[in-house]
Each structure stands twice: as structure tokens, then as C-alpha cells.
Protein backbone atom coordinates (compact mmCIF):
# COMPACT_ATOMS: atom_id res chain seq x y z
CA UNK A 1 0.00 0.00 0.00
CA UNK A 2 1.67 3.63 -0.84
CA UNK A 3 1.57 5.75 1.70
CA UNK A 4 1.27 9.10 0.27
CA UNK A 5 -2.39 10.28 -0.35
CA UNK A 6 -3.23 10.05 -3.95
CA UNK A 7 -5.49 13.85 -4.73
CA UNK A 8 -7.81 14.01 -7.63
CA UNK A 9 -7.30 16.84 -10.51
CA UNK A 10 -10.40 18.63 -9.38
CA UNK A 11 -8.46 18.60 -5.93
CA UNK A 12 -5.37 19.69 -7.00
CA UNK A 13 -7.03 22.65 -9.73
CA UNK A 14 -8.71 23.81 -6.76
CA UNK A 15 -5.66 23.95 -4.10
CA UNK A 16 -4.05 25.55 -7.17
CA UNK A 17 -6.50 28.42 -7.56
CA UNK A 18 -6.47 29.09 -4.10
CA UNK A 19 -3.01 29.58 -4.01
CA UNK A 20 -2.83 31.52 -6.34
CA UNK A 21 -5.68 33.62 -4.93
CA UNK A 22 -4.13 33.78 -1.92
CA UNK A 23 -0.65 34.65 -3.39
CA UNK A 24 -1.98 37.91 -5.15
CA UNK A 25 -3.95 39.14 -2.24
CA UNK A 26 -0.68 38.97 0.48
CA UNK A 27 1.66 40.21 -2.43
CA UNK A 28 0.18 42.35 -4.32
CA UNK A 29 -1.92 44.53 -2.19
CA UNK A 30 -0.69 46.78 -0.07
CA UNK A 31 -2.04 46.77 4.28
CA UNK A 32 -4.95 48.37 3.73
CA UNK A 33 -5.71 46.16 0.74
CA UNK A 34 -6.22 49.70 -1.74
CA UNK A 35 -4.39 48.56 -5.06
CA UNK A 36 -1.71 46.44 -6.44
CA UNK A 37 1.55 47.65 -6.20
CA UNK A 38 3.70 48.38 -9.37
CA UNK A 39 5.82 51.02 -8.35
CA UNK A 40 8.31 48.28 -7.41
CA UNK A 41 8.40 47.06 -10.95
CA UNK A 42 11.01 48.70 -13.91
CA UNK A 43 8.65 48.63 -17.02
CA UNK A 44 10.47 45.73 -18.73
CA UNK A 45 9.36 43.42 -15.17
CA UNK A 46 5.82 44.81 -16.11
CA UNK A 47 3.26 42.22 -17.85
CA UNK A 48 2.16 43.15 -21.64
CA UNK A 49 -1.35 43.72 -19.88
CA UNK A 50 0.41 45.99 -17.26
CA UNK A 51 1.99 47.96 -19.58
CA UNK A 52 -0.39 48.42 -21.94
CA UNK A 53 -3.17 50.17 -19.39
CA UNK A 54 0.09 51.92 -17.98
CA UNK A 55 0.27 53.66 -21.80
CA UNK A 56 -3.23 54.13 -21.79
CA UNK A 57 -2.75 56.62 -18.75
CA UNK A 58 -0.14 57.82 -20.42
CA UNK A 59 3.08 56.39 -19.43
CA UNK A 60 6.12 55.17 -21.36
CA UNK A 61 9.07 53.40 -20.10
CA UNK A 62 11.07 56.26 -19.59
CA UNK A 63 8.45 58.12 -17.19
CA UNK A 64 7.94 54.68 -15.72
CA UNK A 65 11.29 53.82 -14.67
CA UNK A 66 12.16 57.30 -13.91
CA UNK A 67 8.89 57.79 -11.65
CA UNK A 68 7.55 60.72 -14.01
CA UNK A 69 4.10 61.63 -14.07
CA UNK A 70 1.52 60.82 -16.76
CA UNK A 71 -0.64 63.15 -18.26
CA UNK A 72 -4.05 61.26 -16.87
CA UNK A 73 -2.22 62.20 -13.06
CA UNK A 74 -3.94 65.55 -13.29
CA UNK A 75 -7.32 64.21 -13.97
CA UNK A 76 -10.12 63.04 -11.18
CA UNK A 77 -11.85 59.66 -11.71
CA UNK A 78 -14.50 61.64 -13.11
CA UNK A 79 -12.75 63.09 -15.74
CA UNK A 80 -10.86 59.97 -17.02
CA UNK A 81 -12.18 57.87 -19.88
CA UNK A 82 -13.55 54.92 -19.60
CA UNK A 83 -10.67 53.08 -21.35
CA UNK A 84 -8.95 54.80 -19.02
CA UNK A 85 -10.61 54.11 -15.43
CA UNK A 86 -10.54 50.65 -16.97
CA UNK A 87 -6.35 51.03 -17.42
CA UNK A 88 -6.55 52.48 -13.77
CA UNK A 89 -8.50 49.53 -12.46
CA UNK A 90 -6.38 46.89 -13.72
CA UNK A 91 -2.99 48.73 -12.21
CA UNK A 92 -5.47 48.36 -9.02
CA UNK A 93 -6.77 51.78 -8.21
CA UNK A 94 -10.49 52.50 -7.51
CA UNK A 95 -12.41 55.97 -7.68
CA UNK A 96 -10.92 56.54 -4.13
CA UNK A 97 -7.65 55.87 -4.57
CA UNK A 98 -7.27 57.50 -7.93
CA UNK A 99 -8.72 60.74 -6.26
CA UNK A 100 -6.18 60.25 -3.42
CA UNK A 101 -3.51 62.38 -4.13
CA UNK A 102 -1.42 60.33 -1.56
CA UNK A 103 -1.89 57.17 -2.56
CA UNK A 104 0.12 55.95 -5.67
CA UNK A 105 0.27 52.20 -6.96
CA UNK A 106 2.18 52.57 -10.06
């Protein structure tokens, strides 16, 4: 008889899942849970998704890397596009965050 426990694929897909779940909620949000945190990441560590809602705000890889501000910075959540509040969603911001002026995720 083996004695390691044998796990089914449904098991295993969902232990997977929930690690993964669990994985971007401890690293990628910050203590108060507000937004992901990209600041940390040089453009080329960025994912293609990442980087493109990061040029639909308006940033390139030199104001990126060299923590510059985008033109959509000056706007309030009101005023942004929605291909842009979309862009600020996935980099993790919300309507209060964005309007935060101390708060910065990317």
C-alpha cells in the first residue's frame, strides 16, 4: 500500500487556484488592501497587460522607470475615460484611490 495520499485533478485545480488567490492578495496589495503595487516594478518586469493600461494613462518606459508623471495624473476619476478608469483599475486603483492624491500604486 503507498503511503502518500493520492489527490484528484479537481483537488489539486482547486488547491491551485487558491493559491494563487491567496498569493496575489498577500503580495500584491498593499495593508490596507487599496491597489496592487507596481511602483516596485522597472517597465520591462511589467506584464504586456500591465503595460499596456500603464500607456493608456499615459506612461512610457522612460516616465515609468524614472517615476515621471503621466498626463491622466492631473485628472479626477471623473474626468478619465472609460478606457482609461478601466487602465486604472487593472494597475489596481479604484475611484478613491485614484482621487487620493497620496496614494500611488504605479
Amino acid at each position: 500500500m503507498c503511503k502518500y495520499q493520492s489527490f484528484s485533478s479537481v483537488e489539486i485545480q482547486s488547491s491551485t487556484r487558491l493559491f494563487y488567490f491567496i498569493f496575489f492578495i498577500t503580495t500584491m496589495s498593499d495593508p490596507e488592501g487599496k491597489a496592487n503595487h507596481y511602483e516596485d516594478f522597472d517597465w520591462d518586469e511589467l506584464t504586456e497587460e500591465v503595460r499596456a493600461a500603464a500607456t493608456t494613462l499615459g506612461y512610457d518606459q522612460k516616465l515609468w522607470d524614472g517615476d515621471g508623471k503621466a498626463s491622466s495624473d492631473q485628472k479626477d476619476w471623473e474626468e478619465l475615460t472609460t478606457e482609461e478608469r478601466k487602465a486604472a483599475e487593472l494597475l489596481g486603483y479604484t475611484e478613491e484611490t485614484w482621487d487620493d492624491d497620496s496614494f500611488c500604486c504605479c
